[in-house]
PDB file of N, CA and C in Angstrom:
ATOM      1  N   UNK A   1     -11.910  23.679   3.213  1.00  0.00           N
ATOM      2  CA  UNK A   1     -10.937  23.113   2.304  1.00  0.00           C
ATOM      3  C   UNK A   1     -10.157  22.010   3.011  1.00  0.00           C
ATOM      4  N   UNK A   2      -9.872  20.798   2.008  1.00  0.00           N
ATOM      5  CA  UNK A   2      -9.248  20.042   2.914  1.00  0.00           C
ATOM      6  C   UNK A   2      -7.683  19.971   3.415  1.00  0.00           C
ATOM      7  N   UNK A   3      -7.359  19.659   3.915  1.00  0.00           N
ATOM      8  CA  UNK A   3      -5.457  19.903   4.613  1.00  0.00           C
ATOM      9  C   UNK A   3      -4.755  19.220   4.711  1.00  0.00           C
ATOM     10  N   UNK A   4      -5.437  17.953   3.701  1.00  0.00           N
ATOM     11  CA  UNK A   4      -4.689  16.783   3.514  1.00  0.00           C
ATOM     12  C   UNK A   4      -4.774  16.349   2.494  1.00  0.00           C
ATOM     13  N   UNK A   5      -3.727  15.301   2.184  1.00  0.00           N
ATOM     14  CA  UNK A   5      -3.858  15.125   0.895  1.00  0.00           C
ATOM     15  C   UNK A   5      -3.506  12.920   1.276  1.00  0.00           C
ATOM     16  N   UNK A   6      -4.390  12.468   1.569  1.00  0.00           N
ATOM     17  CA  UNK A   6      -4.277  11.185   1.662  1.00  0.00           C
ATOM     18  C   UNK A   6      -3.906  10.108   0.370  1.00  0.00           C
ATOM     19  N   UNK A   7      -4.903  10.460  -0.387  1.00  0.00           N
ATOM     20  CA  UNK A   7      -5.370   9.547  -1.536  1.00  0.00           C
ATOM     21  C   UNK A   7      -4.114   9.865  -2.390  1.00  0.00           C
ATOM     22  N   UNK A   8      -3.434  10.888  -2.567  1.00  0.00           N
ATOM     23  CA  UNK A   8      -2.036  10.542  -3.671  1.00  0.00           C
ATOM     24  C   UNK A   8      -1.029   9.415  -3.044  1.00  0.00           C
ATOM     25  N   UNK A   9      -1.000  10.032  -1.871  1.00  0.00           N
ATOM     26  CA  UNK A   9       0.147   8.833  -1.252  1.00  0.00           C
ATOM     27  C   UNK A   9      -0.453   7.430  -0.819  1.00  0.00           C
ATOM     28  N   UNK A  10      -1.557   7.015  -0.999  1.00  0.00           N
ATOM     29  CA  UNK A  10      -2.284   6.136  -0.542  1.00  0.00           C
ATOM     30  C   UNK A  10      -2.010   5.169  -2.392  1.00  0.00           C
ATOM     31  N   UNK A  11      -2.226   6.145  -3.646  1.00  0.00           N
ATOM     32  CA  UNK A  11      -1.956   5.886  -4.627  1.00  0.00           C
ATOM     33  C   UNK A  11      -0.790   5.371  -5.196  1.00  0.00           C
ATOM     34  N   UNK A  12       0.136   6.382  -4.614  1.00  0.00           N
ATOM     35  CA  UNK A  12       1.651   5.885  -4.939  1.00  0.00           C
ATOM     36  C   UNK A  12       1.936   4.401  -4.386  1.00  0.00           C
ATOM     37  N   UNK A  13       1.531   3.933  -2.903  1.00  0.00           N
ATOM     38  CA  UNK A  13       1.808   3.119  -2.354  1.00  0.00           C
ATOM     39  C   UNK A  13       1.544   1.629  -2.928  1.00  0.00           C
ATOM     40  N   UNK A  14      -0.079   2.000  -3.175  1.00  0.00           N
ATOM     41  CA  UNK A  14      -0.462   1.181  -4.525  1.00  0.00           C
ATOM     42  C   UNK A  14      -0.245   0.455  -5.802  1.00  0.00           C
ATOM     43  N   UNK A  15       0.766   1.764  -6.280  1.00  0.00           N
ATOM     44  CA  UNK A  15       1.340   1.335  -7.737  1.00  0.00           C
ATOM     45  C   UNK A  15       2.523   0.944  -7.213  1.00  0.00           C
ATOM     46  N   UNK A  16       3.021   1.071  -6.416  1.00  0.00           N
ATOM     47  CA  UNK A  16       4.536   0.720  -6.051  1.00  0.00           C
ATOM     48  C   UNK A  16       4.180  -1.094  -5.385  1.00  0.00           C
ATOM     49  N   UNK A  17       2.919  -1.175  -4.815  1.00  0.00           N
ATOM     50  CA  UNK A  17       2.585  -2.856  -4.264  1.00  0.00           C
ATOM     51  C   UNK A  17       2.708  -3.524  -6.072  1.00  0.00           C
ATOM     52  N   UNK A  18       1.756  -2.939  -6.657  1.00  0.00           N
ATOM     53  CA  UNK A  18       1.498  -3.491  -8.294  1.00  0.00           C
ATOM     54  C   UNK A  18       2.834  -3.898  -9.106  1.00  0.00           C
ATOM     55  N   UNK A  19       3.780  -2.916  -8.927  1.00  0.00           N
ATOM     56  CA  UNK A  19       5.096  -2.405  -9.639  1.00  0.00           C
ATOM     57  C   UNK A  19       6.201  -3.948  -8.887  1.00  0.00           C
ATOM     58  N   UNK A  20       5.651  -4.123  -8.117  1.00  0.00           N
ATOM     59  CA  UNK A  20       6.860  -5.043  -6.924  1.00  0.00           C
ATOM     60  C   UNK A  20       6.299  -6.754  -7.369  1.00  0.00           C
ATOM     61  N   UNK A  21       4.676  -6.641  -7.188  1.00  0.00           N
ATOM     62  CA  UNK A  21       4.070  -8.078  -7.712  1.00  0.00           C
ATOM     63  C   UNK A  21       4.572  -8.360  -9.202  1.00  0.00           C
ATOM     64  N   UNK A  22       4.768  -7.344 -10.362  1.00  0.00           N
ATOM     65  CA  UNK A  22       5.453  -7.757 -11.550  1.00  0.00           C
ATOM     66  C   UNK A  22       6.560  -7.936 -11.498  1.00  0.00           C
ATOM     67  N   UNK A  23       7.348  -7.180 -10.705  1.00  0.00           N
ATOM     68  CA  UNK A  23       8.889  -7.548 -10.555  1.00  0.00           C
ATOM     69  C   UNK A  23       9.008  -8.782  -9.817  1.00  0.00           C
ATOM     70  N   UNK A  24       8.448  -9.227  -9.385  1.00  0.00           N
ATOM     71  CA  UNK A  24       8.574 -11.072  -8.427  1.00  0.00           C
ATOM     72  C   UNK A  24       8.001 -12.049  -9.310  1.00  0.00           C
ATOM     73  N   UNK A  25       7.140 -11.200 -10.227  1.00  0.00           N
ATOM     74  CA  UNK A  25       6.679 -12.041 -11.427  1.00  0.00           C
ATOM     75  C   UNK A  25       7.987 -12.199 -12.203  1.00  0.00           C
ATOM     76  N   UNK A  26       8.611 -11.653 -13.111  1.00  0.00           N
ATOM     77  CA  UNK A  26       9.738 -11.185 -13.471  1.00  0.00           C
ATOM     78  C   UNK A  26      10.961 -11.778 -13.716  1.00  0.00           C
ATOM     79  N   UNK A  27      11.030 -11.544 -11.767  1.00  0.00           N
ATOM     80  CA  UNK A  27      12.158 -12.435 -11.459  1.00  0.00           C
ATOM     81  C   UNK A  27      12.233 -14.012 -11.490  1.00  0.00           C
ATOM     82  N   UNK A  28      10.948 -14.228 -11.191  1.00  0.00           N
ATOM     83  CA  UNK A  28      10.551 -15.911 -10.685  1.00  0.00           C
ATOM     84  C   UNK A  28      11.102 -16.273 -12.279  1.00  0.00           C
ATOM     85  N   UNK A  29      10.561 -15.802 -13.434  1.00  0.00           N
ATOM     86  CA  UNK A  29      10.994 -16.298 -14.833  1.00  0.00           C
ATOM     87  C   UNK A  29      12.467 -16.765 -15.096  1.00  0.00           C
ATOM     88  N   UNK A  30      13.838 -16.287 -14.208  1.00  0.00           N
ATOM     89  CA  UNK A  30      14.938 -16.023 -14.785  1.00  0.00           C
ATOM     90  C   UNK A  30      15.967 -16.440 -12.937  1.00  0.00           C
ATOM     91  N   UNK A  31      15.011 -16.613 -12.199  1.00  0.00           N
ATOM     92  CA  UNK A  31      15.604 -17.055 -10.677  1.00  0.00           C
ATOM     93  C   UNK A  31      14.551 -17.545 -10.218  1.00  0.00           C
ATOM     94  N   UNK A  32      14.692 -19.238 -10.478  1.00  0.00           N
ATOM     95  CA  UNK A  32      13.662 -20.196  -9.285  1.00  0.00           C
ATOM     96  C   UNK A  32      14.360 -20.861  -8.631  1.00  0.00           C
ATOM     97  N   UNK A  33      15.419 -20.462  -7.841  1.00  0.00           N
ATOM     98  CA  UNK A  33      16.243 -21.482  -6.647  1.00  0.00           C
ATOM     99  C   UNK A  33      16.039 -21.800  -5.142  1.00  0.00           C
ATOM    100  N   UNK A  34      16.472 -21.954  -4.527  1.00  0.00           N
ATOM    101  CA  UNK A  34      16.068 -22.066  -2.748  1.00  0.00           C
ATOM    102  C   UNK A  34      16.034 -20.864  -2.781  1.00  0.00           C
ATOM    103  N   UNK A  35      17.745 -20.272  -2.968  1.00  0.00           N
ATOM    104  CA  UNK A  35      17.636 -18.324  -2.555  1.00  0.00           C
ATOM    105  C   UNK A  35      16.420 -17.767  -2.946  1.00  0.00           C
ATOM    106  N   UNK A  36      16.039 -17.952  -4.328  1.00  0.00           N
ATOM    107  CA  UNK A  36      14.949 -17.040  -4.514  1.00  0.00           C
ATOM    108  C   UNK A  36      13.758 -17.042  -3.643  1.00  0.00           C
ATOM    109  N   UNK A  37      13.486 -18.438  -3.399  1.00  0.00           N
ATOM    110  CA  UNK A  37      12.522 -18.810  -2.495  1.00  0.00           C
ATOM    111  C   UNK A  37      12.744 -18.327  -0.950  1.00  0.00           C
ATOM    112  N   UNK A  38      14.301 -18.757  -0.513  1.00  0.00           N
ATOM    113  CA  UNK A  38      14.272 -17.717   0.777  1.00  0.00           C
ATOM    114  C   UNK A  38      13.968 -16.399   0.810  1.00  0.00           C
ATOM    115  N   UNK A  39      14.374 -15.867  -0.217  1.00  0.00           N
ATOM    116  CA  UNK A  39      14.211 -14.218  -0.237  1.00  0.00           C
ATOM    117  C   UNK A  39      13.191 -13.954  -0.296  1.00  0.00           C
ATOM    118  N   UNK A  40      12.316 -14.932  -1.092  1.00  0.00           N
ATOM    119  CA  UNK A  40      10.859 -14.243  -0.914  1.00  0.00           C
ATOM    120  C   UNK A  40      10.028 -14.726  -0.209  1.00  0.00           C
ATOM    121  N   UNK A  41      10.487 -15.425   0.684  1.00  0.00           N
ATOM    122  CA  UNK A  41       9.700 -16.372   1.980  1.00  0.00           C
ATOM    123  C   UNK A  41       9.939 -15.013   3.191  1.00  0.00           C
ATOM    124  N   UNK A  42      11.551 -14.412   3.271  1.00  0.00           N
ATOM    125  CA  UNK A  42      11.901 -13.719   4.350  1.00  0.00           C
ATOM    126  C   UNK A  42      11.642 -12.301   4.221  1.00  0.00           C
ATOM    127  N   UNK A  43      11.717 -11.740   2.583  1.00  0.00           N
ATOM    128  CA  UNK A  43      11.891  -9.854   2.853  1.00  0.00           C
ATOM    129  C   UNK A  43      10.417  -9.913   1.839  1.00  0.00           C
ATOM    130  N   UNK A  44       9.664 -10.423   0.838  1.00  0.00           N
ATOM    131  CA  UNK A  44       9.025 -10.156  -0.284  1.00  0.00           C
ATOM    132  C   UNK A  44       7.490 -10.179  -0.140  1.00  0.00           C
ATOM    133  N   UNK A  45       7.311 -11.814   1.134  1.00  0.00           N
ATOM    134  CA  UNK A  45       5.747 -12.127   1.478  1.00  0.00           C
ATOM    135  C   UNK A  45       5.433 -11.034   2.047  1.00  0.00           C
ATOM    136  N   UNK A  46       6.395 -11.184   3.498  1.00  0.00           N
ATOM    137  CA  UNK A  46       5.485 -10.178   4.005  1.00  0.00           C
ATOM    138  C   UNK A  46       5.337  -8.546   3.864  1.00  0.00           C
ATOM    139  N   UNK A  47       5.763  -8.439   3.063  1.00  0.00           N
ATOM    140  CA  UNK A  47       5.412  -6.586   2.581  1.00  0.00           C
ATOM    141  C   UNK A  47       3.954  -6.736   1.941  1.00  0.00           C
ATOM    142  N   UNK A  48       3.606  -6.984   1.318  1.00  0.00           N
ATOM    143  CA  UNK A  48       2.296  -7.400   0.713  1.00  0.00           C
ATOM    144  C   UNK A  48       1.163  -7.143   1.460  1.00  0.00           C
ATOM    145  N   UNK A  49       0.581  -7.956   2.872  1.00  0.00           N
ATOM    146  CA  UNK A  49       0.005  -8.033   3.515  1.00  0.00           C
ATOM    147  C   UNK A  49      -0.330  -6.792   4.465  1.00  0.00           C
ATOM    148  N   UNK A  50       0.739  -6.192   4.937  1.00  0.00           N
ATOM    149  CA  UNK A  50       1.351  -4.851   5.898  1.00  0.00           C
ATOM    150  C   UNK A  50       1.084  -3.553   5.198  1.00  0.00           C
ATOM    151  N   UNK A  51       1.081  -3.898   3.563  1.00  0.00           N
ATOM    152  CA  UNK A  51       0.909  -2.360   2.973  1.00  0.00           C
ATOM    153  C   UNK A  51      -0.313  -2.764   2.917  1.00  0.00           C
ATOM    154  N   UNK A  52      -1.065  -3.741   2.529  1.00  0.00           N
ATOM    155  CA  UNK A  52      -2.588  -3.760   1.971  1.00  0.00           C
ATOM    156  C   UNK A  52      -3.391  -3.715   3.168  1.00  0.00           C
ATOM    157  N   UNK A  53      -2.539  -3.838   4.404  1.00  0.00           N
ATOM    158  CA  UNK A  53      -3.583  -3.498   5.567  1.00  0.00           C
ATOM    159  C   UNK A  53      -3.565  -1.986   6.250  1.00  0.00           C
ATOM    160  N   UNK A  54      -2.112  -1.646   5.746  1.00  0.00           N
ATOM    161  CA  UNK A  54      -2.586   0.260   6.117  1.00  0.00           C
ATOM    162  C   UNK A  54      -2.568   0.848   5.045  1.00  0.00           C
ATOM    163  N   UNK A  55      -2.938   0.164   3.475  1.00  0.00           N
ATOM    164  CA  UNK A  55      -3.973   0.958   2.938  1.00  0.00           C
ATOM    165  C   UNK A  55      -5.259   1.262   3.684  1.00  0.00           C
ATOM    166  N   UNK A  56      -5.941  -0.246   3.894  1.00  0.00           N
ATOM    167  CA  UNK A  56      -6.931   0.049   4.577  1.00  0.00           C
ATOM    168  C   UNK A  56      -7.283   0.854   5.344  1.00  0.00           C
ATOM    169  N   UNK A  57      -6.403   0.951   6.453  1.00  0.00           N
ATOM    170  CA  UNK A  57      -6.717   1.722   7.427  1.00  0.00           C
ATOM    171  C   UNK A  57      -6.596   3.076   7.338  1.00  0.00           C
ATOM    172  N   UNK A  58      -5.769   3.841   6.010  1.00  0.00           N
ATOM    173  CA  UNK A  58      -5.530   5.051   5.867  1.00  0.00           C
ATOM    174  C   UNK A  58      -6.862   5.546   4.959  1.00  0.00           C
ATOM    175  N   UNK A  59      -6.905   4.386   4.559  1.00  0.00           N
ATOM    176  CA  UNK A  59      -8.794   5.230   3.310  1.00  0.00           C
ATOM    177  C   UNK A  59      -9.498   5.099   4.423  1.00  0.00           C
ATOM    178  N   UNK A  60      -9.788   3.938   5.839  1.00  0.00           N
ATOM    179  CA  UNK A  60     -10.880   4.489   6.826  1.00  0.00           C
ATOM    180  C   UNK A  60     -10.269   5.563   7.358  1.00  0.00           C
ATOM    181  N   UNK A  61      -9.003   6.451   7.926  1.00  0.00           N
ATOM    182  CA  UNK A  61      -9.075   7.331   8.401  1.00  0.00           C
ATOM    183  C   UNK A  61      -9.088   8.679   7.417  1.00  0.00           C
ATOM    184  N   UNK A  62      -9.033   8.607   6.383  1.00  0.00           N
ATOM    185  CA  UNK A  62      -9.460   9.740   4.878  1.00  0.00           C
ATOM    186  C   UNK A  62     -11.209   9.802   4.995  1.00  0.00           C
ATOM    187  N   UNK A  63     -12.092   8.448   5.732  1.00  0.00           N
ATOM    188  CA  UNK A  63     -13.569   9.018   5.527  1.00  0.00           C
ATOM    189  C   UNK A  63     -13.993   9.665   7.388  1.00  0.00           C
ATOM    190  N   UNK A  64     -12.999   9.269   7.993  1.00  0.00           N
ATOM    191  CA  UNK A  64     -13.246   9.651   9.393  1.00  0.00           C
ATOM    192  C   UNK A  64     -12.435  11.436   9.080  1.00  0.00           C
ATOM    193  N   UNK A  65     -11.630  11.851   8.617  1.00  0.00           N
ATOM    194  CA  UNK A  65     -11.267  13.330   8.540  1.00  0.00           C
ATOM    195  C   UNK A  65     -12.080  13.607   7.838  1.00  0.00           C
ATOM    196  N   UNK A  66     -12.779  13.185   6.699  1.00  0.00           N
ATOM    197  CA  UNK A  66     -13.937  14.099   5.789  1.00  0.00           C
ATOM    198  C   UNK A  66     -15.065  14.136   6.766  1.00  0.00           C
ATOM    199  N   UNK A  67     -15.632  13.292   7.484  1.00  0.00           N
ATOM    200  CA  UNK A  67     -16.581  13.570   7.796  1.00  0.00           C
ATOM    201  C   UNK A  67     -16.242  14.231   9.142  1.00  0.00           C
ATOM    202  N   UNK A  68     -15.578  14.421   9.992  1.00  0.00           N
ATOM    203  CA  UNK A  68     -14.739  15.375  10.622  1.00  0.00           C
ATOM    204  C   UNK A  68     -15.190  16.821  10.296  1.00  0.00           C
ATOM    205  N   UNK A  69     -14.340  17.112   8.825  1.00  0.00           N
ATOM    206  CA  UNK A  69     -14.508  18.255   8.439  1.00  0.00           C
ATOM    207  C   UNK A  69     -15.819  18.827   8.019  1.00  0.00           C
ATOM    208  N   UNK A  70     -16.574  18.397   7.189  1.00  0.00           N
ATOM    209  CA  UNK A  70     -18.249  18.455   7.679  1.00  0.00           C
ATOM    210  C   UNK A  70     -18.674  18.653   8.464  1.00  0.00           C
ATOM    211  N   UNK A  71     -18.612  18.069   9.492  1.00  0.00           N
ATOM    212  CA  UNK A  71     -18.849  18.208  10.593  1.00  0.00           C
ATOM    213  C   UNK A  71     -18.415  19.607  11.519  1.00  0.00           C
ATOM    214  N   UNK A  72     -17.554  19.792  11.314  1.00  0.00           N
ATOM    215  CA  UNK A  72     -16.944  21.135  11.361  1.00  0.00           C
ATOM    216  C   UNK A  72     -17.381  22.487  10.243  1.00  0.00           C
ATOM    217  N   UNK A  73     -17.702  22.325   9.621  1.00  0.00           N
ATOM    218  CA  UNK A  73     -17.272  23.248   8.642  1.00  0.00           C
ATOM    219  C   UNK A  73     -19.201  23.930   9.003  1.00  0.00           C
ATOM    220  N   UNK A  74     -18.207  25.496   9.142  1.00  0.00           N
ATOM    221  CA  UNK A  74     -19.427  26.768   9.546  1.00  0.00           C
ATOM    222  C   UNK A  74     -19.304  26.499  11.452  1.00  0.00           C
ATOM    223  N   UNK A  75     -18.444  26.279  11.926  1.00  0.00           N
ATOM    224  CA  UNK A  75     -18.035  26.911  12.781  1.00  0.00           C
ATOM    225  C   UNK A  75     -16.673  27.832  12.940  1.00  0.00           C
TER     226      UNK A  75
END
């Protein structure tokens, strides 16, 4: 049985990247100034990039524990 549970929180993280790209959509409609542009030059770009790269790396380590556990399993 497995002892982890990757893929929900790997999910949440997901809808919360999706949930943040409409809200910058959103905002851009009703705030296009320098600020807006600083703010999303300094706190907004780079979150984007940082979650979509340890998604990655958390679904390769979800097929490295399955096959782990296979690997294991009947000893």
């Amino acid at each position: 049985m497995k002892s982890w549970d990757l893929s929900t929180s790997t999910a949440k993280l997901d809808r919360a990247v999706r949930m943040l790209r409409r809200a910058r959509a959103d905002a851009l409609e009703h705030w296009d100034d320098q600020t807006h542009h600083k703010f999303q030059e300094n706190h907004l770009d780079p979150v984007e990039p940082v979650v979509r790269t340890t998604l990655d790396v958390v679904h390769r380590l979800e097929q490295v524990l399955s096959k782990a556990q296979r690997e294991c399993e009947g000893y």
